[in-house]
Protein backbone atom coordinates (compact mmCIF):
# COMPACT_ATOMS: atom_id res chain seq x y z
CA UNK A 1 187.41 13.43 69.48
CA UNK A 2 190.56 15.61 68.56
CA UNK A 3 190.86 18.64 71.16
CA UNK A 4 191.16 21.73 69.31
CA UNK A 5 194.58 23.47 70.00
CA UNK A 6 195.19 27.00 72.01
CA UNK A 7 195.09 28.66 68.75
CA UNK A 8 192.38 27.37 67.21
CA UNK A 9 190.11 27.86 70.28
CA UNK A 10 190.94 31.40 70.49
CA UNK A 11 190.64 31.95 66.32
CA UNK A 12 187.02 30.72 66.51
CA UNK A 13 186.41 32.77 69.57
CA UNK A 14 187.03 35.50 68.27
CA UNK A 15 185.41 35.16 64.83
CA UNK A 16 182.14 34.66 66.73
CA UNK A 17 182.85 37.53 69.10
CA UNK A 18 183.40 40.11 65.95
CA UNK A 19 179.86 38.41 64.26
CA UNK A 20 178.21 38.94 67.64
CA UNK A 21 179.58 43.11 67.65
CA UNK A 22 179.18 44.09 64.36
CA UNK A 23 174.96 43.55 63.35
CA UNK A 24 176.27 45.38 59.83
CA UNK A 25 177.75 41.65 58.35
CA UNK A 26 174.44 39.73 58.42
CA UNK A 27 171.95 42.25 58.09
CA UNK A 28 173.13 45.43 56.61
CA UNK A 29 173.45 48.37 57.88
CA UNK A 30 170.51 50.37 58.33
CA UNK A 31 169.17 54.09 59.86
CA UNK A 32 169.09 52.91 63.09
CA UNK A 33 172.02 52.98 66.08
CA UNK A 34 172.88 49.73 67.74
CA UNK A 35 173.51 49.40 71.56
CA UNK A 36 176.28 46.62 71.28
CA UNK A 37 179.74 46.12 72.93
CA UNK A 38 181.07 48.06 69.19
CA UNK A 39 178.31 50.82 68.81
CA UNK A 40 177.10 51.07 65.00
CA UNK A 41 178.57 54.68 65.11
CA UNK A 42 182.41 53.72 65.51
CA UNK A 43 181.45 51.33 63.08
CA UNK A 44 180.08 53.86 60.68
CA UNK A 45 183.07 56.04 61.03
CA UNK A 46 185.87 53.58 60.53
CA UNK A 47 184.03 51.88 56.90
CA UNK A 48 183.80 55.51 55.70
CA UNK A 49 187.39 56.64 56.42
CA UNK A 50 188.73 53.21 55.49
CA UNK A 51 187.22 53.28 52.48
CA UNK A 52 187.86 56.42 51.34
CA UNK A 53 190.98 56.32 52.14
CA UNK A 54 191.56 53.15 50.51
CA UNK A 55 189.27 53.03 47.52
CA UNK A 56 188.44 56.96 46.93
CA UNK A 57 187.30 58.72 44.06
CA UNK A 58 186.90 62.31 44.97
CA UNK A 59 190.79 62.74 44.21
CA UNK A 60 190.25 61.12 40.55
CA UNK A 61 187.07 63.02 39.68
CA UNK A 62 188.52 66.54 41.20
CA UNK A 63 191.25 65.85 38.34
CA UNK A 64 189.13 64.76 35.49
CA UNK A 65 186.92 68.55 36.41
CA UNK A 66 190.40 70.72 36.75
CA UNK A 67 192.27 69.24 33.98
CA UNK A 68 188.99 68.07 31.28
CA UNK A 69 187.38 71.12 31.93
CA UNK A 70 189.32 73.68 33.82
CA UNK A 71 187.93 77.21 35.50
CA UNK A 72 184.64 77.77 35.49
CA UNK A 73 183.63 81.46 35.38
CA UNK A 74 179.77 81.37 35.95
CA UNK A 75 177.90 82.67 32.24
CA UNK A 76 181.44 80.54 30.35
CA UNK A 77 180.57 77.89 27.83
CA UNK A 78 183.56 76.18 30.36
CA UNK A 79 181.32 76.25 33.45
CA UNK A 80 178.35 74.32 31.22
CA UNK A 81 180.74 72.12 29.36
CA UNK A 82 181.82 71.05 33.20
CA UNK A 83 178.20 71.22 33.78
CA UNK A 84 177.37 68.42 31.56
CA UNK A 85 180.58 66.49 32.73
CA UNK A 86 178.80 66.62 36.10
CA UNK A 87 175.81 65.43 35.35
CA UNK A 88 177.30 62.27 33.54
CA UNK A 89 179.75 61.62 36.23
CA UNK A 90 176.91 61.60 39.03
CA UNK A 91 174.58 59.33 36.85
CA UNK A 92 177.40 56.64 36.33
CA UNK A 93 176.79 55.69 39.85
CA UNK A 94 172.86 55.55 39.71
CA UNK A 95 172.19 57.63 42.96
CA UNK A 96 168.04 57.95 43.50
CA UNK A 97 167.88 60.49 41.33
CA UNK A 98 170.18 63.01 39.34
CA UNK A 99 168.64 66.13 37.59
CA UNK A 100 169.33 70.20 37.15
CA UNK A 101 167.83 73.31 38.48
CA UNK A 102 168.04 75.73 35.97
CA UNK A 103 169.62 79.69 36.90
CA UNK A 104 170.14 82.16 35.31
CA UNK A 105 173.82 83.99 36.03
CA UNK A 106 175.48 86.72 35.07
CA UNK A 107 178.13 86.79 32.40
CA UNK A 108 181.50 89.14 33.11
CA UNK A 109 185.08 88.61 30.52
CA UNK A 110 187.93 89.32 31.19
CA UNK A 111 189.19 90.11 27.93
CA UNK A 112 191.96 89.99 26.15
CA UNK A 113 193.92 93.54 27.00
CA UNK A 114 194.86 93.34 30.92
CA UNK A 115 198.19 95.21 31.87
CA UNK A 116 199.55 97.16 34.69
CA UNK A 117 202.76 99.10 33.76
CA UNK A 118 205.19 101.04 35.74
CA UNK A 119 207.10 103.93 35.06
CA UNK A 120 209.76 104.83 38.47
CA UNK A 121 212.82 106.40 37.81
CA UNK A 122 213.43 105.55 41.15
CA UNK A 123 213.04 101.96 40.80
CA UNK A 124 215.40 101.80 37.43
CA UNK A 125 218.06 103.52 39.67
CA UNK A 126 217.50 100.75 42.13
CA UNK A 127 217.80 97.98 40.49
CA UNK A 128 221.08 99.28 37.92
CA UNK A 129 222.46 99.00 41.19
CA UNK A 130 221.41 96.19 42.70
CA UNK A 131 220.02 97.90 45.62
CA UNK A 132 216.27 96.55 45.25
CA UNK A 133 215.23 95.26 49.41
CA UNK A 134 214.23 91.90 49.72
CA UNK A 135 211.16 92.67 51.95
CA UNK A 136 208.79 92.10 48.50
CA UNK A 137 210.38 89.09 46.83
CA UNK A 138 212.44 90.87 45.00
CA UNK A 139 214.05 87.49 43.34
CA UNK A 140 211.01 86.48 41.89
CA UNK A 141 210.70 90.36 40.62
CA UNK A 142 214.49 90.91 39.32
CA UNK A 143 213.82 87.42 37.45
CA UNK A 144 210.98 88.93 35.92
CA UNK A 145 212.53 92.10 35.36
CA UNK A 146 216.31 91.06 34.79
CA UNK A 147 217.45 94.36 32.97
CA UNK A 148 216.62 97.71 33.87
CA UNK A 149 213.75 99.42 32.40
CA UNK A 150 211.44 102.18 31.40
CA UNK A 151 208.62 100.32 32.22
CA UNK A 152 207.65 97.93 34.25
CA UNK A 153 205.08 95.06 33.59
CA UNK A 154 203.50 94.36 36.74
CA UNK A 155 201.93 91.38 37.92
CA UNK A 156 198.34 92.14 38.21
CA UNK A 157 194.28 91.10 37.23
CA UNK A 158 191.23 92.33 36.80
CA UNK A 159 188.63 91.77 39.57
CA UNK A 160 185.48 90.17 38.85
CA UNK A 161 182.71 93.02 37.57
CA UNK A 162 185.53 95.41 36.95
CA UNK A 163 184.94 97.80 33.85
CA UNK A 164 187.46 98.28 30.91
CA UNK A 165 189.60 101.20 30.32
CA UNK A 166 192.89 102.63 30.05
CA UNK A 167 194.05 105.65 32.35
CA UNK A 168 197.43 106.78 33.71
CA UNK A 169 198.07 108.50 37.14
CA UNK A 170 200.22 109.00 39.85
CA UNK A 171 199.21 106.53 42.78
CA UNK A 172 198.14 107.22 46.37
CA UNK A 173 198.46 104.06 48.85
CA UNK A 174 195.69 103.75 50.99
CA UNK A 175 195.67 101.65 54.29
CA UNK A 176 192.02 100.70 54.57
CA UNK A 177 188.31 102.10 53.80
CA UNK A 178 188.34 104.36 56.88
CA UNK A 179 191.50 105.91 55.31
CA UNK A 180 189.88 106.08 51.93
CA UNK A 181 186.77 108.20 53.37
CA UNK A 182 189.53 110.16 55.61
CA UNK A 183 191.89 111.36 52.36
CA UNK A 184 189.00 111.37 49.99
CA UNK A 185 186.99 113.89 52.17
CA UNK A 186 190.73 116.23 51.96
CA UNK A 187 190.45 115.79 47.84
CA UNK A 188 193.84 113.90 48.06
CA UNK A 189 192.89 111.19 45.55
CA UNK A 190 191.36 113.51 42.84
CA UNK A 191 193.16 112.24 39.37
CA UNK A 192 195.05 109.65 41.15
CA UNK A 193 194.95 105.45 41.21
CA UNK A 194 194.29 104.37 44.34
CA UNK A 195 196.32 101.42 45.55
CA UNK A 196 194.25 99.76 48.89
CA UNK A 197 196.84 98.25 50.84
CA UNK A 198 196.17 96.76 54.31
CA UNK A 199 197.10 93.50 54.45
CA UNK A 200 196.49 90.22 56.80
CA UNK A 201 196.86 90.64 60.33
CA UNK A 202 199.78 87.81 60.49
CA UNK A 203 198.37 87.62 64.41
CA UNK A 204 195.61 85.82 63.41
CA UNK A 205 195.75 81.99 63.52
CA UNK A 206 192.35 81.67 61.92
CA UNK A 207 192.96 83.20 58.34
CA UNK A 208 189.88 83.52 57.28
CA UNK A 209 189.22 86.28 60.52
CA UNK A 210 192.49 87.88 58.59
CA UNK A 211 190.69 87.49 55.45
CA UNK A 212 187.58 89.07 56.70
CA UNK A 213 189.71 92.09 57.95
CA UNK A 214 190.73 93.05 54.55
CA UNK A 215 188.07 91.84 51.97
CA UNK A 216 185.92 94.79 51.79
CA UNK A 217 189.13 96.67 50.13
CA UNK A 218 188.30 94.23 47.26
CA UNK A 219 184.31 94.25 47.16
CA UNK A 220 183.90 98.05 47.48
CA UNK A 221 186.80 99.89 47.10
CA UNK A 222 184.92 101.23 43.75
CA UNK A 223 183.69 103.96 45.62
CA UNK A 224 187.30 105.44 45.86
CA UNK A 225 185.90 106.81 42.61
CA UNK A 226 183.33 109.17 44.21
CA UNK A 227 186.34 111.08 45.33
CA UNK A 228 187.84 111.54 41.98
CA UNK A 229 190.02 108.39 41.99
CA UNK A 230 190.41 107.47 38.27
CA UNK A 231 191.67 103.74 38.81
CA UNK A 232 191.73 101.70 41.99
CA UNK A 233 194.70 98.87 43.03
CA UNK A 234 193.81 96.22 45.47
CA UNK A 235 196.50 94.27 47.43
CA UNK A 236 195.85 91.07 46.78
CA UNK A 237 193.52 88.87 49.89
CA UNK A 238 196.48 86.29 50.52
CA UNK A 239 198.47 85.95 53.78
CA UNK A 240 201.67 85.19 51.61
CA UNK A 241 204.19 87.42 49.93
CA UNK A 242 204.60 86.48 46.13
CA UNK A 243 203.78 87.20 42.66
CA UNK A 244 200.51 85.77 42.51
CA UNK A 245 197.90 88.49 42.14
CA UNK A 246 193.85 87.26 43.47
CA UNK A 247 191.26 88.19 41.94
CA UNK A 248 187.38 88.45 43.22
CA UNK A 249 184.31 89.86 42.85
CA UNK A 250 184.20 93.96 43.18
CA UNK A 251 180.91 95.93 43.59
CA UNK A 252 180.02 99.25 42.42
CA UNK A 253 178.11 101.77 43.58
CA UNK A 254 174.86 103.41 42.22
CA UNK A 255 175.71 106.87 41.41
CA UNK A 256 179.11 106.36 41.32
CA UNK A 257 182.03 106.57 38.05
CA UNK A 258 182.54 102.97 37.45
CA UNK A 259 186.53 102.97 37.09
CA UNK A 260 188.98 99.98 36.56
CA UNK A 261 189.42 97.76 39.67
CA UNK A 262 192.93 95.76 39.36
CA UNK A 263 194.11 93.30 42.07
CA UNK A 264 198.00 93.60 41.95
CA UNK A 265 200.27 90.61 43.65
CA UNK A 266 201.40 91.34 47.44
CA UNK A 267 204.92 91.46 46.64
CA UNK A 268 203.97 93.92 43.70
CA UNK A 269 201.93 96.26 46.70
CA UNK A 270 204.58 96.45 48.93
CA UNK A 271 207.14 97.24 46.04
CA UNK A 272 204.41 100.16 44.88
CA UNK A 273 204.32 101.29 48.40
CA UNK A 274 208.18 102.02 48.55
CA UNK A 275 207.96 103.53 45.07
CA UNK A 276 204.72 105.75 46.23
CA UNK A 277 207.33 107.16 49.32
CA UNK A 278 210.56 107.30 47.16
CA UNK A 279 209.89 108.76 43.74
CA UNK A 280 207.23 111.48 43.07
CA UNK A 281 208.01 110.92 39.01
CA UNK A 282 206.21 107.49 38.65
CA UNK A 283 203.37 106.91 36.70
CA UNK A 284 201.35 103.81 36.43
CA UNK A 285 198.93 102.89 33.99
CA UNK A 286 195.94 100.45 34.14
CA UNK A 287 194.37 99.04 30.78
CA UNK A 288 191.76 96.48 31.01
CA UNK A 289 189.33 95.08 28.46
CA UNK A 290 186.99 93.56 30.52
CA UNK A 291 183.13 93.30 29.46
CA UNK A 292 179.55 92.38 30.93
CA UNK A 293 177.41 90.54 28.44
CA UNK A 294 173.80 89.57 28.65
CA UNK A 295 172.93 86.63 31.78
CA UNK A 296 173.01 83.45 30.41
CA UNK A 297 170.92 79.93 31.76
CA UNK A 298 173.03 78.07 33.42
CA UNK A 299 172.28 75.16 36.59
CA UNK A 300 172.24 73.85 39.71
CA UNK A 301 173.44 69.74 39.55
CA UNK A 302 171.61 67.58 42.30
CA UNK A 303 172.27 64.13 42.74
CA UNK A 304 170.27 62.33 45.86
CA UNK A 305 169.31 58.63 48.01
CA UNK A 306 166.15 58.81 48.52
CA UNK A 307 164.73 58.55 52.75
CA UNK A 308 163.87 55.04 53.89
CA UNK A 309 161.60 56.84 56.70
CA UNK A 310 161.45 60.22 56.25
CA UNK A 311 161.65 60.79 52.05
CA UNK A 312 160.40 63.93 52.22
CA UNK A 313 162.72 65.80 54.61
CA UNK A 314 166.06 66.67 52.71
CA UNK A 315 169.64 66.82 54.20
CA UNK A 316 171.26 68.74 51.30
CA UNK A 317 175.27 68.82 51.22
CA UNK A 318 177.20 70.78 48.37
CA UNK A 319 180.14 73.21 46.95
CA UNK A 320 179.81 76.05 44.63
CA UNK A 321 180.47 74.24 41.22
CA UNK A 322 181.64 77.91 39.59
CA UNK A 323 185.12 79.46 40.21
CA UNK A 324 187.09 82.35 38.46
CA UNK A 325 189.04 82.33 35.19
CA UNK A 326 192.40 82.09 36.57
CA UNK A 327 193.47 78.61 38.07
CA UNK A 328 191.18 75.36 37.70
CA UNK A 329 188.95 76.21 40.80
CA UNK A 330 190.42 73.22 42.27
CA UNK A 331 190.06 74.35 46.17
CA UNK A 332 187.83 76.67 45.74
CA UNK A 333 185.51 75.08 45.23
CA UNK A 334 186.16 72.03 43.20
CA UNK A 335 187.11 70.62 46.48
CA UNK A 336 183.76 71.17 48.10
CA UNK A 337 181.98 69.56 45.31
CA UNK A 338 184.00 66.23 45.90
CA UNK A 339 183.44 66.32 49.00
CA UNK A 340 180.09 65.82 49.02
CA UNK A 341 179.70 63.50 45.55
CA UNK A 342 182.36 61.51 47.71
CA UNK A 343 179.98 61.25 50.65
CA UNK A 344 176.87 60.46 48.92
CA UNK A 345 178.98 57.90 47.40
CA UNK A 346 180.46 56.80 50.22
CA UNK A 347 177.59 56.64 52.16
CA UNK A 348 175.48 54.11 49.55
CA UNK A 349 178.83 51.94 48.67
CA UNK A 350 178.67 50.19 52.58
CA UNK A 351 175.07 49.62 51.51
CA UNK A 352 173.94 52.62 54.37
CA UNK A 353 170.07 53.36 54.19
CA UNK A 354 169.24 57.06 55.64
CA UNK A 355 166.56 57.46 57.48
CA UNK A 356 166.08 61.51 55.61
CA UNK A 357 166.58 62.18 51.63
CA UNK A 358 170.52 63.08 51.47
CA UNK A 359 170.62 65.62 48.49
CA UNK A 360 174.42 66.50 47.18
CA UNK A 361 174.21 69.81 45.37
CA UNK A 362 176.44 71.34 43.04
CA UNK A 363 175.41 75.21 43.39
CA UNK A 364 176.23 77.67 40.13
CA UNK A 365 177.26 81.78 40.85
CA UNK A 366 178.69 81.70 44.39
CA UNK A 367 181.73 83.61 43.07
CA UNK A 368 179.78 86.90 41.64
CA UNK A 369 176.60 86.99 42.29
CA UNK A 370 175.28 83.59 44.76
CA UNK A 371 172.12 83.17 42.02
CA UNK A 372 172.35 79.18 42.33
CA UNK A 373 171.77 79.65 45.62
CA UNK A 374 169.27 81.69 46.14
CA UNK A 375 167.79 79.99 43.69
CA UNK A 376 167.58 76.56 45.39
CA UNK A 377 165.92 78.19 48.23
CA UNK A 378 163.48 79.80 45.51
CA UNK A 379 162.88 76.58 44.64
CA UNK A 380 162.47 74.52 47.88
CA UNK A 381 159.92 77.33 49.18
CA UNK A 382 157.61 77.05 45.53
CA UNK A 383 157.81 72.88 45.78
CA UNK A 384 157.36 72.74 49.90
CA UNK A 385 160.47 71.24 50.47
CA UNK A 386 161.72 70.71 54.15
CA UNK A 387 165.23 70.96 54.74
CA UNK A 388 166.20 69.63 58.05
CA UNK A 389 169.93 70.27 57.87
CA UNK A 390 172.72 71.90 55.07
CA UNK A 391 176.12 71.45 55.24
CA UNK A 392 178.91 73.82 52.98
CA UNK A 393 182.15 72.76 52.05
CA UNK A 394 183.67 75.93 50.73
CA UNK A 395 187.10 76.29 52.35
CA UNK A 396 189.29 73.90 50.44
CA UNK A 397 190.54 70.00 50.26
CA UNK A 398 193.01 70.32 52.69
CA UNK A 399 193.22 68.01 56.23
CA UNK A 400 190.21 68.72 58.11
CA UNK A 401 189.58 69.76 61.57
CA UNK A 402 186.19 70.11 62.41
CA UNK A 403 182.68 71.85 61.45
CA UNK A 404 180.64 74.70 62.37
CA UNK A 405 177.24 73.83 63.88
CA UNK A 406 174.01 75.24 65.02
CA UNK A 407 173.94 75.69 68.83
CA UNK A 408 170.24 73.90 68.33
CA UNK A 409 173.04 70.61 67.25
CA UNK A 410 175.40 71.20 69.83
CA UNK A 411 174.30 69.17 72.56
CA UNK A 412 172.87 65.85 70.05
CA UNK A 413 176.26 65.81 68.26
CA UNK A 414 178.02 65.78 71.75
CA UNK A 415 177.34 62.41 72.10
CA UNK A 416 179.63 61.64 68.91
CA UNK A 417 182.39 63.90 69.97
CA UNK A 418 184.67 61.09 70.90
CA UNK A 419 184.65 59.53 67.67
CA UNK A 420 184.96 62.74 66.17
CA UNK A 421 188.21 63.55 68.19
CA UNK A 422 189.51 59.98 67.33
CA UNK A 423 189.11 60.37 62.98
CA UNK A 424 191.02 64.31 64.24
CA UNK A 425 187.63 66.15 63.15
CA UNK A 426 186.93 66.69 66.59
CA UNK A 427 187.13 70.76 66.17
CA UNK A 428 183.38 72.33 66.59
CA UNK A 429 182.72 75.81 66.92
CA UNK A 430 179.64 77.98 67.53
CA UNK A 431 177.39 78.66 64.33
CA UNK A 432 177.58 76.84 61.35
CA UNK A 433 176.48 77.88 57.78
CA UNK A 434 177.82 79.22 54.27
CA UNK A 435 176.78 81.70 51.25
CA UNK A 436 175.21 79.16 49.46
CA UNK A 437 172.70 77.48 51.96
CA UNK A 438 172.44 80.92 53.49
CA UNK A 439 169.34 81.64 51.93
CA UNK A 440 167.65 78.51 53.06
CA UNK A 441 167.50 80.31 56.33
CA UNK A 442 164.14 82.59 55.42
CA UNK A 443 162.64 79.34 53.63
CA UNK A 444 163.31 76.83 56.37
CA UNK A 445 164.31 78.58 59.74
CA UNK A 446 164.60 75.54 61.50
CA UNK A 447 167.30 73.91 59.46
CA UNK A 448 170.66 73.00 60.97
CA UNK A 449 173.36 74.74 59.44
CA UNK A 450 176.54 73.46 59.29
CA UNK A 451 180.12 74.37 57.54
CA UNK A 452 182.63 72.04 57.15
CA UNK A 453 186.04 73.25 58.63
CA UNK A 454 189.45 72.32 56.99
CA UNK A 455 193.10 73.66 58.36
CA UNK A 456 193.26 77.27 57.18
CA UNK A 457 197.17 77.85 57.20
CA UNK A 458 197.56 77.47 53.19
CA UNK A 459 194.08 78.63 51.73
CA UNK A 460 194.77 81.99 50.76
CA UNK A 461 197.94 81.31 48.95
CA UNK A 462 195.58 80.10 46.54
CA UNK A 463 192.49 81.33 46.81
CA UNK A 464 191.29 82.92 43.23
CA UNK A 465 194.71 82.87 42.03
CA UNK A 466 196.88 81.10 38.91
CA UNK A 467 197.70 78.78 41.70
CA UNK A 468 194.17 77.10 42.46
CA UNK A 469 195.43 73.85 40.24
CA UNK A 470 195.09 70.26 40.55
CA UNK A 471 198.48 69.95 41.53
CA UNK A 472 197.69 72.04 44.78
CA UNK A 473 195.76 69.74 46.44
CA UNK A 474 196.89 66.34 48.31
CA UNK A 475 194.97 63.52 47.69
CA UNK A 476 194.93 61.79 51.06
CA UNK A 477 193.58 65.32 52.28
CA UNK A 478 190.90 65.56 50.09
CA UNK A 479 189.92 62.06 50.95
CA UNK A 480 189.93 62.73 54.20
CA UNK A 481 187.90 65.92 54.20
CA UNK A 482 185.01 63.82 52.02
CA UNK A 483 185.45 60.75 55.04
CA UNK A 484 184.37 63.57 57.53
CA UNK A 485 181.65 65.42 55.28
CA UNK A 486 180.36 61.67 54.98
CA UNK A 487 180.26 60.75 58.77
CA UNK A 488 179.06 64.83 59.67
CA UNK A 489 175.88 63.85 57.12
CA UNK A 490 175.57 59.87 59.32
CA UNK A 491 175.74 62.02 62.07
CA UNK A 492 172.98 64.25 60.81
CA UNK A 493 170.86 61.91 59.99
CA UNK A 494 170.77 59.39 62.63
CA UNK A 495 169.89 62.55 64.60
CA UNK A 496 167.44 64.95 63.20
CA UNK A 497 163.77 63.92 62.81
C-alpha cells in the first residue's frame, strides 16, 4: 500500500477537521447556535461580511434610487415614481412577501422663485479692495462674486414648511432661542430679518450632540415672528464652513405671523455676521415661492422572510425612504434603506432560516411630518402584530461603529461582543431607537429598540444639502454598514423569544 506523503496527510486532516467545525456545509444553516470548536456565530458573521463585501448589492441599488429617481420630497410624483422602483427591486429577489402600507403625507414645493440678495456698501468696499477675511471661505465667495457689486446673490434655501413671500429688512444676528426671547422681549427685532446663528460646538466629538445643540434654531425659530421679525435666517446645521446651505423641516406656531424661513450656507452666516457689525446701510431681501398643497397617498414598502418558529413575532429593520428636494437623499436616508434590503438579502442568500419574521421596511414622511411611521405602528396595533425588536438606520452609509441598544439587550448581546469588536462594530451605547420605530413604543412596550451607529465625523457636511449625492458615499462603507445591520438582526434573532 503506498504511504501517503507529509502533505497529503495533513491536506486530508484538515479538510475533515473544517467539515467536523462548520455543521453549516452539510446541513444548512439554521435558527439555532452550535456549541462546536468554530461557534455558528463567528461563522455567521464572517459569510455576511464576506459576502457583502465581495458580492454586494446595496452599493448598486443605492445608485440605481439616487441617479433613476433622485430626491424624494414626501407628497412628489419623484418619491412614488421611486416608490414603485422599490417595490420591483424588492420582488426581483422573491423575499416571503413584498407589499405597501398606504399613508397619507403632506405635500410642501419649493417653487420656482427662491433668492436671498444682499445690499452692503460695506462689503462692495471690501472686496474693490481685496480686503474680504478668509474666516468664511471667502474663495469660494469672491469666485462667486468675482466683481464688485450692488447686490449680492447669496447662497441660501427655503426650509421645509416655510411660507412664500418677499420682504426686505435690515438684519439682527441672533445667537440662540434664549437670545431670541431675550431681544424680542426689548422690541429689538420689530421690522427686522432675523439671522439665528449659533453654530456647532466644534468640542463635541459626537456631532450629532453638536447637532442637537443647534437644531431647534431651524424647527422653531418661526416664532421670532411673534416679536415683529418679518423674515427669519437660519445658519445652516453643518459642522463645516462652506457654501452649501441645509435645509429641514421648520414649524410654526399657532397664533403666530407665518413669515419666510431661509437656511443660508455657514460661510454665508458668518460673512452676514461681519456685515451686521460693520455696515448699518445693508439691506437684505428674502423672496420665496414656496407652497403647501393638499396631502397626497403615498406608502410604506415592506419586504419580509417569514419565522421558521416564531412567524408571528416581527423583527422589523428599515430607513426613511423620503428625503428633501435638494441632493439625491443618498445618506440620508437612501443609505438606511440599503442597509436593511442588503441584510434581508444577505441574510436568505447563505440559505439562513430565522427563528422570528424579519420585516425590512421602507418608511415614507420622516423628513416633515414622520406619518409612515406612525402609521406602521397604527397599523401593527389594528392587525395585533408583535414586534419583538426594531432597528433604524438613519445616520448615513459611512464605516460603522456600533449600535444603540435597549439596556433590557445589554447583557444577551454581551455574549457576542467579541465578535462584534473583531468585524470593528464593537461600539454599544445605552438606549437604542429612532423617529421612525419611535412610535412602536406605545403599541409594543416591550420591543427592543435599537439604532444603528455609523462614524459621525462627515454627516453633516451633507446632511439635507446639494451635496447628499451618490458620489458621496463609499461603497465598501456602505457594504459594510449593511454586513453589521445583517449580523445586529442574527444577533437579534437568535436571542429574543
Amino acid at each position: 500500500m503506498k504511504k501517503i506523503s507529509w502533505f497529503g496527510r495533513r491536506l486530508v486532516i484538515g479538510v475533515l477537521g473544517f467539515l467536523a467545525m462548520d455543521p453549516l456545509l452539510a446541513q444548512g444553516i439554521r435558527g439555532t447556535r452550535s456549541d462546536g470548536p468554530i461557534s455558528l456565530d463567528s461563522l455567521m458573521f464572517k459569510r455576511l461580511f464576506d459576502l457583502s463585501l465581495t458580492d454586494g448589492h446595496a452599493y448598486k441599488r443605492l445608485g440605481e434610487l439616487c441617479k433613476g429617481v433622485g430626491p424624494r420630497l414626501s407628497g412628489s410624483d419623484n418619491a412614488e415614481r421611486g416608490i414603485v422602483w422599490a417595490v420591483d427591486m424588492l420582488k426581483s429577489y422573491r423575499f416571503d412577501t413584498v407589499f405597501t402600507q398606504p399613508v397619507m403625507v403632506p405635500r410642501w414645493e419649493r417653487g420656482d422663485v427662491e433668492a436671498v440678495e444682499l445690499v452692503s456698501p460695506w462689503l462692495t468696499d471690501k472686496l474693490k479692495r481685496g480686503k474680504l477675511a478668509a474666516d468664511y471661505d471667502c474663495e469660494a465667495f469672491v469666485e462667486a462674486n468675482p466683481k464688485p457689486q450692488k447686490m449680492y446673490a447669496l447662497n441660501a434655501c427655503a426650509l421645509g414648511g416655510s411660507v412664500g413671500g418677499k420682504v426686505t429688512g435690515a438684519l439682527v444676528v441672533v445667537d440662540g432661542m434664549k437670545a431670541l426671547d431675550s431681544m424680542g422681549k426689548l422690541g429689538l427685532l420689530k421690522g427686522k430679518i432675523v439671522l439665528l446663528n449659533r453654530a456647532f460646538d466644534q468640542t463635541l466629538l459626537n456631532t450629532f450632540q453638536a447637532y442637537g445643540g443647534c437644531v431647534n434654531q431651524r424647527v422653531n425659530g418661526s416664532v421670532s415672528a411673534k416679536y415683529g421679525a418679518v423674515a427669519v435666517l437660519v445658519r445652516s446645521m453643518s459642522n463645516k464652513c462652506d457654501l452649501h446651505p441645509h435645509t429641514g423641516v421648520t414649524h410654526y406656531e399657532d397664533g403666530v405671523a407665518k413669515v419666510p424661513m431661509v437656511a443660508v450656507a455657514t460661510a454665508v452666516a458668518d460673512l452676514l455676521e461681519d456685515v451686521c457689525v460693520n455696515d448699518a446701510k445693508h439691506q437684505v431681501t428674502v423672496n420665496l415661492g414656496c407652497k403647501t398643497l393638499d396631502d397626497r397617498m403615498s406608502a410604506n414598502v415592506v419586504a419580509s422572510s417569514t419565522g421558521s418558529v416564531y412567524p408571528e413575532k416581527i423583527i422589523a429593520f428599515g430607513g426613511h425612504f423620503d428625503s428633501w428636494d435638494e441632493g439625491e437623499g443618498a445618506h440620508d436616508d437612501g443609505a438606511g434603506c440599503m442597509h436593511a434590503f442588503e441584510a434581508l438579502r444577505l441574510l436568505k442568500e447563505i440559505g439562513y432560516t430565522p427563528k422570528h419574521t424579519l420585516r425590512c421596511v421602507f418608511w415614507i414622511n420622516e423628513e416633515n411630518g414622520l406619518r409612515g411611521g406612525t402609521e406602521y405602528a397604527r397599523l401593527a396595533q389594528v392587525l395585533g402584530e408583535e414586534h419583538v425588536a426594531a432597528l433604524e438606520s438613519d445616520r448615513g452609509g459611512f464605516v460603522p461603529r456600533g449600535f444603540g441598544v435597549d439596556t433590557s439587550f445589554l447583557l444577551k448581546l454581551s455574549k457576542y461582543q467579541k465578535w462584534l469588536d473583531a468585524y470593528g462594530i464593537g461600539e454599544i451605547e445605552r438606549g437604542g431607537g429612532g423617529a421612525d420605530i419611535g412610535p412602536l413604543k406605545k403599541v409594543n412596550p416591550n420591543t427592543v429598540f435599537v439604532g444603528f451607529i455609523p462614524d459621525s465625523q462627515r454627516y453633516f457636511d451633507v446632511h439635507h444639502a446639494e451635496t447628499d449625492v451618490f458620489e458621496n458615499v463609499n461603497k465598501r462603507e456602505l457594504q459594510l454598514g449593511a454586513a453589521a445591520v445583517a449580523a445586529m438582526i442574527y444577533t437579534l434573532d437568535q436571542e429574543l423569544d
